[in-house]
PDB file of N, CA and C in Angstrom:
ATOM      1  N   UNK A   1      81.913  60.046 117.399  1.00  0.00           N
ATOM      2  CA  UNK A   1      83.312  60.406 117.518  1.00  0.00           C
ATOM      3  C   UNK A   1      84.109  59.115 117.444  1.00  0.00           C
ATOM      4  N   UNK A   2      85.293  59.561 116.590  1.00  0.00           N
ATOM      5  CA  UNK A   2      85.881  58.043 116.324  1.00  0.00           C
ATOM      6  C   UNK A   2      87.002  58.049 117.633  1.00  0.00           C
ATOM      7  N   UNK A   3      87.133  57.200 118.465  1.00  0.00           N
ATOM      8  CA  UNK A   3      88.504  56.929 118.960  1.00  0.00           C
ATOM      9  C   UNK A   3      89.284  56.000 118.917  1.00  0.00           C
ATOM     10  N   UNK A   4      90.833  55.786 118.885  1.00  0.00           N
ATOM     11  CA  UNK A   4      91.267  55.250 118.471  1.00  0.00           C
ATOM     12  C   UNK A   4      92.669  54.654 119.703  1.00  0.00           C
ATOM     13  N   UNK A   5      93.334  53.784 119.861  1.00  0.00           N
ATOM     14  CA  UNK A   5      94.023  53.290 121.065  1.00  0.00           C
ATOM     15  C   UNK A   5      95.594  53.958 120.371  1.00  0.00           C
ATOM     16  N   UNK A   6      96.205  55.266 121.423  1.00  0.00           N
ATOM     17  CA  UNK A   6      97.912  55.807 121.123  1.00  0.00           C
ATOM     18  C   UNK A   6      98.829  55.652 121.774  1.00  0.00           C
ATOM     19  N   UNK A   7      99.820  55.171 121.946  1.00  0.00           N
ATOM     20  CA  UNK A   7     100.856  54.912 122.913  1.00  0.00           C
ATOM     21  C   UNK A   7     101.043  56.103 123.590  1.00  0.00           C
ATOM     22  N   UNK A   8     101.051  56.067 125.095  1.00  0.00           N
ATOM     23  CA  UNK A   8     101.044  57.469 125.868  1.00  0.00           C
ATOM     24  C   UNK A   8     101.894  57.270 126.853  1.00  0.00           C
ATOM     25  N   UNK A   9     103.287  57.932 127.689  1.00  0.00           N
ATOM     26  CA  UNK A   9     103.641  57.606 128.129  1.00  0.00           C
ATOM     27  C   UNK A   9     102.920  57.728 129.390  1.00  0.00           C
ATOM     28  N   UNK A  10     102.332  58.515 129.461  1.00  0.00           N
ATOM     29  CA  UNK A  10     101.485  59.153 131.000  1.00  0.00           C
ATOM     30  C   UNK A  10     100.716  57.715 131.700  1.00  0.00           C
ATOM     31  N   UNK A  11     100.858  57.265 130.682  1.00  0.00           N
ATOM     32  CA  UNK A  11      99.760  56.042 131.672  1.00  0.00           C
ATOM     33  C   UNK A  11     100.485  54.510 131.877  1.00  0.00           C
ATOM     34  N   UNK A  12     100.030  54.145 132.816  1.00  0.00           N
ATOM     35  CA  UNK A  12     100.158  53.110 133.524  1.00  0.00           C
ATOM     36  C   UNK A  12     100.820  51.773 132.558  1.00  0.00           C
ATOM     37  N   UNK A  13      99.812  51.462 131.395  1.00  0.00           N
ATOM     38  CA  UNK A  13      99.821  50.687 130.743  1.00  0.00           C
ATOM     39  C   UNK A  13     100.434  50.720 129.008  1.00  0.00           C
ATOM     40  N   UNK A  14     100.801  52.253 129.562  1.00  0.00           N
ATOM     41  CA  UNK A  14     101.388  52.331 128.091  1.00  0.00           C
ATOM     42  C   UNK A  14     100.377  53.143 126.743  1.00  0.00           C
ATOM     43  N   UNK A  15      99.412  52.813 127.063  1.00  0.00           N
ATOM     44  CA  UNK A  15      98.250  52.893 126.042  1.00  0.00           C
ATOM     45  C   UNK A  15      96.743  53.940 126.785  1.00  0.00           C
ATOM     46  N   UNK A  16      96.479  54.601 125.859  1.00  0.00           N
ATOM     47  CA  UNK A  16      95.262  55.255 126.670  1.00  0.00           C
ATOM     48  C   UNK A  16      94.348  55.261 124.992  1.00  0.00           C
ATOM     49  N   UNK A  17      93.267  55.622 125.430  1.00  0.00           N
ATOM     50  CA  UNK A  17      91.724  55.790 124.490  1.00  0.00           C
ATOM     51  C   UNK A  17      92.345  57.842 123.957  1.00  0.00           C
ATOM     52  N   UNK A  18      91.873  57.663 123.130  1.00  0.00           N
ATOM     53  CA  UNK A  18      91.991  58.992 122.370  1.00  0.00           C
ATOM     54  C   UNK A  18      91.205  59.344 121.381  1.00  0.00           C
ATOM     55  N   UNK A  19      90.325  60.497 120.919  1.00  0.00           N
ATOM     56  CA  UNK A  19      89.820  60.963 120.128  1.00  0.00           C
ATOM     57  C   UNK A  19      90.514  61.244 119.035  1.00  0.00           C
ATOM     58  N   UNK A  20      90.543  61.034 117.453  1.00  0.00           N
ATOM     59  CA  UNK A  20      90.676  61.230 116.555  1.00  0.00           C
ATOM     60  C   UNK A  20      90.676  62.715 116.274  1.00  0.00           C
ATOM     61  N   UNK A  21      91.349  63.860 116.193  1.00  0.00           N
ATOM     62  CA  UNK A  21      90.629  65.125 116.131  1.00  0.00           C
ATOM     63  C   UNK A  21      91.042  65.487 114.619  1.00  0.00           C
ATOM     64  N   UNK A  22      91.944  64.740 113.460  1.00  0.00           N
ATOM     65  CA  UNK A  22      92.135  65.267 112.342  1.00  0.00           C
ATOM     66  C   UNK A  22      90.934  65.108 111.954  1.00  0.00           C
ATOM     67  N   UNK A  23      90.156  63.851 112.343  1.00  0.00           N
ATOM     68  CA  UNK A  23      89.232  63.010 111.304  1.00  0.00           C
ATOM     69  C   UNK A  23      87.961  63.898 111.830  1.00  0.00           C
ATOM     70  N   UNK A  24      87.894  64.628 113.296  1.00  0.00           N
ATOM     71  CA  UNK A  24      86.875  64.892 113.452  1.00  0.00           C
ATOM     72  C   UNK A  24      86.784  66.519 112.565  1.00  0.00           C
ATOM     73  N   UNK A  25      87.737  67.187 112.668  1.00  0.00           N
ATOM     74  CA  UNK A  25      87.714  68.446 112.059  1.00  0.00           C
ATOM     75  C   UNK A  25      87.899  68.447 110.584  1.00  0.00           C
ATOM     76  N   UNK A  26      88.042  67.095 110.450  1.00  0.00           N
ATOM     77  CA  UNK A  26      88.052  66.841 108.733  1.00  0.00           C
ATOM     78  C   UNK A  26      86.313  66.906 107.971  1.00  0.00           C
ATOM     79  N   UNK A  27      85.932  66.224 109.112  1.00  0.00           N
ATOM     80  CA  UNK A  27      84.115  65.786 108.767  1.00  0.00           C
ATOM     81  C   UNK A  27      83.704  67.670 109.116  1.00  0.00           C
ATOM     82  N   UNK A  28      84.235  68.440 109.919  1.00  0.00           N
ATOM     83  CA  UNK A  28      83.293  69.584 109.951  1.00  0.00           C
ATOM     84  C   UNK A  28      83.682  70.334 108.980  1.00  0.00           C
ATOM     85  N   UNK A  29      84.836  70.564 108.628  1.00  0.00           N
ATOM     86  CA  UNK A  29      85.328  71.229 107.707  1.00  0.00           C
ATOM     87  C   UNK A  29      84.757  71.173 106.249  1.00  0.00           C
ATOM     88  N   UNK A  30      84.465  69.707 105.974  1.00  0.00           N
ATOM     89  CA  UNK A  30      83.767  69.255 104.785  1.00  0.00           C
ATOM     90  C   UNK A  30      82.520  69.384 105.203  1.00  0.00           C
ATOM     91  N   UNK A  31      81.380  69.359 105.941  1.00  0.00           N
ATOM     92  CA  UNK A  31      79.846  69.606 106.010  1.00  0.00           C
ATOM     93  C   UNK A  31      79.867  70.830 105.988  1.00  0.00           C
ATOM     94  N   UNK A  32      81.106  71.911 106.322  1.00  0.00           N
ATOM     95  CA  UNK A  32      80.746  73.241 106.159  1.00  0.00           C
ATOM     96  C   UNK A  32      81.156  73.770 104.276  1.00  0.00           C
ATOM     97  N   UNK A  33      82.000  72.983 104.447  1.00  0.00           N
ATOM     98  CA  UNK A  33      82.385  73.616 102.344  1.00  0.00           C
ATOM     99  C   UNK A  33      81.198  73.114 101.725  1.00  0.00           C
ATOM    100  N   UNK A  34      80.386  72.128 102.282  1.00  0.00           N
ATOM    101  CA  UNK A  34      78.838  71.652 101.256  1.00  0.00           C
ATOM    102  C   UNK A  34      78.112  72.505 101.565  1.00  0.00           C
ATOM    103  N   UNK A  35      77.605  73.059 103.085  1.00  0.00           N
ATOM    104  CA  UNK A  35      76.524  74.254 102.848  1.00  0.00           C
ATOM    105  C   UNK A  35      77.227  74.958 102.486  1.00  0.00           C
ATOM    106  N   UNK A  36      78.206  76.095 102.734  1.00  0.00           N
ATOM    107  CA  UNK A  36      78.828  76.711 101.465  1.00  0.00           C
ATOM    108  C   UNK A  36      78.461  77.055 100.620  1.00  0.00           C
ATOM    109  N   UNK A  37      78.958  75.877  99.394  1.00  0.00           N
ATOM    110  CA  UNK A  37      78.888  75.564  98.388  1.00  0.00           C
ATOM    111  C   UNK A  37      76.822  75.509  97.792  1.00  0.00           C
ATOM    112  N   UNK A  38      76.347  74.899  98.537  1.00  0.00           N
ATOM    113  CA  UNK A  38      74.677  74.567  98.326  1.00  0.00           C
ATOM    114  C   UNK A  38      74.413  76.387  98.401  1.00  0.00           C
ATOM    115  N   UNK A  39      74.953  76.761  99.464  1.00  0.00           N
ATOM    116  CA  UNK A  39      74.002  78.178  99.871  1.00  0.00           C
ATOM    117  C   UNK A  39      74.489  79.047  98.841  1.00  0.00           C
ATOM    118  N   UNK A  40      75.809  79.360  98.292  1.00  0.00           N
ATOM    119  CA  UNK A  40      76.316  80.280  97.345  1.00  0.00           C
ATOM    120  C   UNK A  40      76.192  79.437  96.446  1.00  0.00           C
ATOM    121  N   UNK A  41      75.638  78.440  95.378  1.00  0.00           N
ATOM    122  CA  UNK A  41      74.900  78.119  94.044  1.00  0.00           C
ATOM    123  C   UNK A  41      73.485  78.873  94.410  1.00  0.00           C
ATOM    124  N   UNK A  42      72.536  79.111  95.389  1.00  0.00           N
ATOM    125  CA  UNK A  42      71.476  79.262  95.316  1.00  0.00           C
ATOM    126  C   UNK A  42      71.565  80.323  95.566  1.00  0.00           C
ATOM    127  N   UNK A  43      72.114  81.713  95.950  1.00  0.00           N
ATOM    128  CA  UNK A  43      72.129  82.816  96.638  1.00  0.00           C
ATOM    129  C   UNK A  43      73.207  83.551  96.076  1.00  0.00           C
ATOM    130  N   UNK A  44      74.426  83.277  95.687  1.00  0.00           N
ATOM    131  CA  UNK A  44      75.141  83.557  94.791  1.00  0.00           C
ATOM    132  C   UNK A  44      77.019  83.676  95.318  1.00  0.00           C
ATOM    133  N   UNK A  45      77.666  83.920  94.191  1.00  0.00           N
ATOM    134  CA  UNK A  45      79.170  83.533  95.133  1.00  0.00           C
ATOM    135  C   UNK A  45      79.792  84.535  96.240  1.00  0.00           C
ATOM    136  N   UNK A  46      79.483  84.237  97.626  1.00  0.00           N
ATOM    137  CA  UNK A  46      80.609  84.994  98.332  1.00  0.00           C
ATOM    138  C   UNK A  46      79.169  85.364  99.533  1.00  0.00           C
ATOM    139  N   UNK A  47      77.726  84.763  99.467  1.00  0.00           N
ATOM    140  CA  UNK A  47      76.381  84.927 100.049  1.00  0.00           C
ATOM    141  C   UNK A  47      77.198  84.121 101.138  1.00  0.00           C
ATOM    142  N   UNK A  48      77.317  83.081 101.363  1.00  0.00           N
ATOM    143  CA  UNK A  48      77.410  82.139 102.841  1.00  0.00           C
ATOM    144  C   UNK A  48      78.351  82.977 103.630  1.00  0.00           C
ATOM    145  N   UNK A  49      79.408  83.611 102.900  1.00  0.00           N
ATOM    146  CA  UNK A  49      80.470  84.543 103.716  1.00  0.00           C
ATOM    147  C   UNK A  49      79.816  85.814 104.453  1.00  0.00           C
ATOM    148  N   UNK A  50      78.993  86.190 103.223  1.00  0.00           N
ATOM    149  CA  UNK A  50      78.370  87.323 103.529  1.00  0.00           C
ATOM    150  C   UNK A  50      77.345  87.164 105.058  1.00  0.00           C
ATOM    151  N   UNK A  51      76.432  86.302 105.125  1.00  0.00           N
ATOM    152  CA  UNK A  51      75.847  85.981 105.592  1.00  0.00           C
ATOM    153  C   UNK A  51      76.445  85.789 107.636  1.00  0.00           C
ATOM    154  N   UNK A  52      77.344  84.617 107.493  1.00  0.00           N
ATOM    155  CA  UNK A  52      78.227  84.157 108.371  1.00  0.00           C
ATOM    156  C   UNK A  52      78.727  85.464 108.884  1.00  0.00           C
ATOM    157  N   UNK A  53      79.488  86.583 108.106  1.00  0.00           N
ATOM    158  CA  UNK A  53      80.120  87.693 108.944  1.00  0.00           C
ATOM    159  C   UNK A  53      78.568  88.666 109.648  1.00  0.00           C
ATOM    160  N   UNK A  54      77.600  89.015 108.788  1.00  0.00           N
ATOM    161  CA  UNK A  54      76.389  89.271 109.505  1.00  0.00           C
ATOM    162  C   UNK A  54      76.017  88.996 110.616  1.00  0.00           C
ATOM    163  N   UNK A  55      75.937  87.331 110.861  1.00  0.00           N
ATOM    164  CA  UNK A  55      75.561  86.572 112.448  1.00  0.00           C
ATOM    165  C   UNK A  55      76.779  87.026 113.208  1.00  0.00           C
ATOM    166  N   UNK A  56      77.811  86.567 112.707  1.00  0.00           N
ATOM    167  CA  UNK A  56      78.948  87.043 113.791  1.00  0.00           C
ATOM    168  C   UNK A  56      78.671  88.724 114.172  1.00  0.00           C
ATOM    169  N   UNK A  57      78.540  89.776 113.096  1.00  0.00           N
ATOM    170  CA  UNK A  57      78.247  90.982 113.677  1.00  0.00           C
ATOM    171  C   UNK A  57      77.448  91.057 114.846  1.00  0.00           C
ATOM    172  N   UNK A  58      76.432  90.670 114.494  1.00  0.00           N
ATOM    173  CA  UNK A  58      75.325  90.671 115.743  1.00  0.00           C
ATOM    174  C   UNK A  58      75.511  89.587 116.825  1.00  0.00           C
ATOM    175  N   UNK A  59      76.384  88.707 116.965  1.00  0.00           N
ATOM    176  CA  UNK A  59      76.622  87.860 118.282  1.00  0.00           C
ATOM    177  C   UNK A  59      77.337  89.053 118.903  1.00  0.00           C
ATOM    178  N   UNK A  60      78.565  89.789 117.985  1.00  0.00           N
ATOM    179  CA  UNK A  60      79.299  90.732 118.652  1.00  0.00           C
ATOM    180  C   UNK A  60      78.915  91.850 119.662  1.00  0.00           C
ATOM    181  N   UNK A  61      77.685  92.419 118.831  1.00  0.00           N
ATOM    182  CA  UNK A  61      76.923  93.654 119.386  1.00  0.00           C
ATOM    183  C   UNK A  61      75.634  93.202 120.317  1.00  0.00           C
ATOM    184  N   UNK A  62      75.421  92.062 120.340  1.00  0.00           N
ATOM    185  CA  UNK A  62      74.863  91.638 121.290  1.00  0.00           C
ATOM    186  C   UNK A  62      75.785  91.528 123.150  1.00  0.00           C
ATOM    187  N   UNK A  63      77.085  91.222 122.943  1.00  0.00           N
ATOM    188  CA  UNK A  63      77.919  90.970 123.907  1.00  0.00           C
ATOM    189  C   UNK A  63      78.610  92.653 124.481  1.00  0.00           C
ATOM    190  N   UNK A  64      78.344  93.930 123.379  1.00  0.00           N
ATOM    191  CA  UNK A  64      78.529  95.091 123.588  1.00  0.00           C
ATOM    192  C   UNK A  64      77.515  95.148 124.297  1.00  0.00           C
ATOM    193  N   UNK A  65      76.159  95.395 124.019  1.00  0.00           N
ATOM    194  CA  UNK A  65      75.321  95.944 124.398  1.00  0.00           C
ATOM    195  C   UNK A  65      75.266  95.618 126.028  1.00  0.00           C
ATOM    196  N   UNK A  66      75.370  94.386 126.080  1.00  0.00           N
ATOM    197  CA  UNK A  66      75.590  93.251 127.196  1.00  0.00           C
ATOM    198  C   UNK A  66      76.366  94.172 128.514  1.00  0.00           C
ATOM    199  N   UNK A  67      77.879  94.210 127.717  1.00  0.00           N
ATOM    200  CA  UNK A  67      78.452  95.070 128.523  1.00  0.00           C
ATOM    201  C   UNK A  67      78.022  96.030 129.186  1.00  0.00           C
ATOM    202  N   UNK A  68      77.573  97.353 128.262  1.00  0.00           N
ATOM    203  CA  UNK A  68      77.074  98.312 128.305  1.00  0.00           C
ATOM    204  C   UNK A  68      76.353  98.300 129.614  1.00  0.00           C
ATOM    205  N   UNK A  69      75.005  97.159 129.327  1.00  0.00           N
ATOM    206  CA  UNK A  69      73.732  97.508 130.193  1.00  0.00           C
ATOM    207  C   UNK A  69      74.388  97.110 131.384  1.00  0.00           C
ATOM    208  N   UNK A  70      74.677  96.173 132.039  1.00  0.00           N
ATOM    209  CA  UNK A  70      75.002  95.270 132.671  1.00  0.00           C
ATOM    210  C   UNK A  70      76.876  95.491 133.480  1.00  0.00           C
ATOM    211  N   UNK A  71      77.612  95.882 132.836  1.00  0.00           N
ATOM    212  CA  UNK A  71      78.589  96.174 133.497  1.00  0.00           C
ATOM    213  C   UNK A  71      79.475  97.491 133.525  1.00  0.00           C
ATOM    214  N   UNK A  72      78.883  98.645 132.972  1.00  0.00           N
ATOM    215  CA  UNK A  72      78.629  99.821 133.034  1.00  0.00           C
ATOM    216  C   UNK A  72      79.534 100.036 131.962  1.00  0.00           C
ATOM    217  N   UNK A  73      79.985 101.416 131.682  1.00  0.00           N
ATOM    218  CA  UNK A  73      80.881 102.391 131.072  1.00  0.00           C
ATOM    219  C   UNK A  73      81.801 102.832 130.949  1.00  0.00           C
TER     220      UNK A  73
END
């Protein structure tokens, strides 16, 4: 994680330590358009989407079921 020194008024000295967050959501944003991109050339266009809404289905219905058993009806 890159951080970088921002003028803040909150502090003492004027200056505090800060995380970079364009640069960090810049780097995930781009490692995710390369698998992407790698997984739909090999699987075909619109597979990584396809795929991604699948897992999300089942994180979902995992957290139903969850409910269900566990905190009733």
């Amino acid at each position: 994680m890159s951080l970088i020194l921002r003028e803040s008024l909150t502090s003492a000295q004027g200056y505090k330590w800060a995380s970079d967050w364009d640069s960090i959501y810049s780097k995930i944003w781009h490692e995710r358009a390369e698998r992407q991109y790698e997984y739909d050339c090999e699987h075909g266009i619109g597979a990584f989407q396809r795929k991604e809404q699948e897992e999300l289905q089942k994180a979902h219905q995992f957290f139903v079921d969850f409910e269900k058993k566990y905190m009733g009806d």
